[in-house]
N, C-alpha and C. Protein backbone atom coordinates (compact mmCIF):
# COMPACT_ATOMS: atom_id res chain seq x y z
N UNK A 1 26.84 26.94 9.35
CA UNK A 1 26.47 25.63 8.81
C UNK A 1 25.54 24.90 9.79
N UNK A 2 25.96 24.95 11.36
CA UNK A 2 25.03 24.18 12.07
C UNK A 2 23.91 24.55 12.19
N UNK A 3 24.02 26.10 12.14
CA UNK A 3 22.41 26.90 12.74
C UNK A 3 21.39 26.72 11.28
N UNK A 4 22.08 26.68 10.12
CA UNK A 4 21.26 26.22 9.10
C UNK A 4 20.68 25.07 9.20
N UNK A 5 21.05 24.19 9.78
CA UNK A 5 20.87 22.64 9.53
C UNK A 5 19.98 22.57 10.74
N UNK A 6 20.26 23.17 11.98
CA UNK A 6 19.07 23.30 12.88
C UNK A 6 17.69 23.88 12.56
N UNK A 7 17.82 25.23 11.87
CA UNK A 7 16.96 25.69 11.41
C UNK A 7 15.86 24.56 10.60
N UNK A 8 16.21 24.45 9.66
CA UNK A 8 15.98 23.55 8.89
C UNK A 8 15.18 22.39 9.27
N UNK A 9 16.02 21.51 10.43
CA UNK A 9 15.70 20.61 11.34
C UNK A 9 14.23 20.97 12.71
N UNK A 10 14.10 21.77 12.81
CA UNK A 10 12.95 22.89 13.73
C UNK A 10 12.18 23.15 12.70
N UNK A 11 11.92 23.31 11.51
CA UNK A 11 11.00 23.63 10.54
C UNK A 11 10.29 22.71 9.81
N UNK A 12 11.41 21.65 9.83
CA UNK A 12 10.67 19.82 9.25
C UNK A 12 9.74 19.55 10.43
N UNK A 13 10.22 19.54 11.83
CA UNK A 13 9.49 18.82 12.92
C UNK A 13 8.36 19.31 13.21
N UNK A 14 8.78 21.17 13.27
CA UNK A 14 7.77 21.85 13.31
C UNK A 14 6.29 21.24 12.31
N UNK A 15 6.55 21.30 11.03
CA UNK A 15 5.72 20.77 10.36
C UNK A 15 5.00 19.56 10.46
N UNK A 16 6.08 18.23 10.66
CA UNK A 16 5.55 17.39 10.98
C UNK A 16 4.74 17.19 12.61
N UNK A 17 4.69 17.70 13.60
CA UNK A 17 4.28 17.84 14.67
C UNK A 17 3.08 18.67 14.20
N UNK A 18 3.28 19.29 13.59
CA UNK A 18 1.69 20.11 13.60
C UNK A 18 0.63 19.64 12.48
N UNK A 19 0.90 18.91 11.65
CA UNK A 19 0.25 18.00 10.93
C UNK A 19 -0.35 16.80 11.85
N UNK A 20 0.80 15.90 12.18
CA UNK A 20 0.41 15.12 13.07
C UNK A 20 -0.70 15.25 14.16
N UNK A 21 -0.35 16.20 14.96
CA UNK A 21 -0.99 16.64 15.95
C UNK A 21 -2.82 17.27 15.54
N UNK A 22 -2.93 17.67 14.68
CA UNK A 22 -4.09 18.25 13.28
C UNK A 22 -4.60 17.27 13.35
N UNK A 23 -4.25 15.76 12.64
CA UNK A 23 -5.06 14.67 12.44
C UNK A 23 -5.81 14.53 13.41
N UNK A 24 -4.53 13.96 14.26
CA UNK A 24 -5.40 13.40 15.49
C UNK A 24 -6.23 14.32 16.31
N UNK A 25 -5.76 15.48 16.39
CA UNK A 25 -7.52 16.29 16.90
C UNK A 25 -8.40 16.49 16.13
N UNK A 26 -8.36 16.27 14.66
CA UNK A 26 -9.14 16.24 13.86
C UNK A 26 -9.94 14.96 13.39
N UNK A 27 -8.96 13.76 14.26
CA UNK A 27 -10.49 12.69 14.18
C UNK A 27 -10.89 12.48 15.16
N UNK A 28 -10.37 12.80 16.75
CA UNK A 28 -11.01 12.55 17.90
C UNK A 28 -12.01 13.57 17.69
N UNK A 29 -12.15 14.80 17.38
CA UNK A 29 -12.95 15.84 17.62
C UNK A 29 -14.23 15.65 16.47
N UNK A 30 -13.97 14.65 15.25
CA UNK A 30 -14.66 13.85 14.62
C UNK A 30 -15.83 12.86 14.94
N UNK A 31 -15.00 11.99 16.06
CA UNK A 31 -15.29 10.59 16.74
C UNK A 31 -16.19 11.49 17.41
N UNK A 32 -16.12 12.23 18.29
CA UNK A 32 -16.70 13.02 19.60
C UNK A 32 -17.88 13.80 19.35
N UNK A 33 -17.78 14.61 17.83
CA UNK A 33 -19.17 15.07 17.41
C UNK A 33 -20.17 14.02 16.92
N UNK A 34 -19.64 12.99 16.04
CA UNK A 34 -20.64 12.04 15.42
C UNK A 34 -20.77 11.39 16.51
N UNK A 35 -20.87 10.60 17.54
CA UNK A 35 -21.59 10.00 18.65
C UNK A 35 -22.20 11.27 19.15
N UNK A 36 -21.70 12.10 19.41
CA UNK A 36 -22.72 13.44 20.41
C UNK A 36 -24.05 13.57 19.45
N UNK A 37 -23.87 14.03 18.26
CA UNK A 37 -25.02 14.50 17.09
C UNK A 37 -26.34 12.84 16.84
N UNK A 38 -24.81 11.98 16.83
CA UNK A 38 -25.67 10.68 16.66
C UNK A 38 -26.78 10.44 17.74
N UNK A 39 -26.68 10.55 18.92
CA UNK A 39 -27.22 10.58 20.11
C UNK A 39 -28.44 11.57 20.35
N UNK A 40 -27.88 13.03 19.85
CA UNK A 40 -28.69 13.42 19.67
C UNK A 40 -30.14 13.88 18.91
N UNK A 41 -29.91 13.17 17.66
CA UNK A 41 -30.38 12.84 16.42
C UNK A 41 -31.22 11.14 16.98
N UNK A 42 -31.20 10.47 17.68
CA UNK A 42 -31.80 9.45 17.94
C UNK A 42 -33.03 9.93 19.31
N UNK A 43 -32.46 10.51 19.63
CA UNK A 43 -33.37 10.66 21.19
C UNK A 43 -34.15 11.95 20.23
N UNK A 44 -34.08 13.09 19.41
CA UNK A 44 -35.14 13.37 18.36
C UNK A 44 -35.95 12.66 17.59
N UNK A 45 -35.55 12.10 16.78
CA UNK A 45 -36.30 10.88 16.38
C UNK A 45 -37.06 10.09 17.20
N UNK A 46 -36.76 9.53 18.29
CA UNK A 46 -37.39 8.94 19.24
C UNK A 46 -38.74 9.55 19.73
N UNK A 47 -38.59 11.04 19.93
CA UNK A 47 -39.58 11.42 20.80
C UNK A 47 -40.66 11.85 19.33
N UNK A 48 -39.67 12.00 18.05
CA UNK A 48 -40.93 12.30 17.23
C UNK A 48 -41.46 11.34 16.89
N UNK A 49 -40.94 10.09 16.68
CA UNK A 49 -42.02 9.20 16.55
C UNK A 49 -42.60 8.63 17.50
N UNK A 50 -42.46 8.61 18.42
CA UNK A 50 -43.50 8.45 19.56
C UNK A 50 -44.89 9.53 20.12
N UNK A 51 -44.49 10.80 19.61
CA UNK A 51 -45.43 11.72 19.69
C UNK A 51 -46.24 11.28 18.27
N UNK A 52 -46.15 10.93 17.43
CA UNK A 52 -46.36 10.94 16.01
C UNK A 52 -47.43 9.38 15.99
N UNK A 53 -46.75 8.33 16.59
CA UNK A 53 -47.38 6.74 17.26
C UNK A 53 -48.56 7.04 18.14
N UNK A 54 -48.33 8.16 19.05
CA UNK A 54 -49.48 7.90 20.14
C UNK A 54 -50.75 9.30 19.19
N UNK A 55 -50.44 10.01 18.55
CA UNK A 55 -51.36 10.45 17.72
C UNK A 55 -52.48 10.10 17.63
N UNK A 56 -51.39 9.25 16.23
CA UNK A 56 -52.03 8.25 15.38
C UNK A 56 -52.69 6.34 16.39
């Protein structure tokens, strides 16, 4: 009866811990690409329109 109820109890947490844990590396690792890409996507832009400005 107990080892069922442990079981049981290790398989809820299990779950919930690994969900939990999912999110949150799944929006820091979110947060962390969109500023990196953002950043990098601006300093592209930047240099193309400035190559593109002094052209023209």
């Amino acid at each position: 009866m107990f080892w069922c109820f442990f079981n049981l109890l290790g398989s809820v947490l299990g779950s919930v811990l690994g969900s939990v844990l999912g999110s949150v590396l799944g929006s820091v690792l979110g947060s962390v690409l969109g500023s990196v890409l953002g950043s990098v996507l601006r300093s592209v832009l930047r240099s193309v329109l400035g190559s593109v400005l002094v052209r023209y």
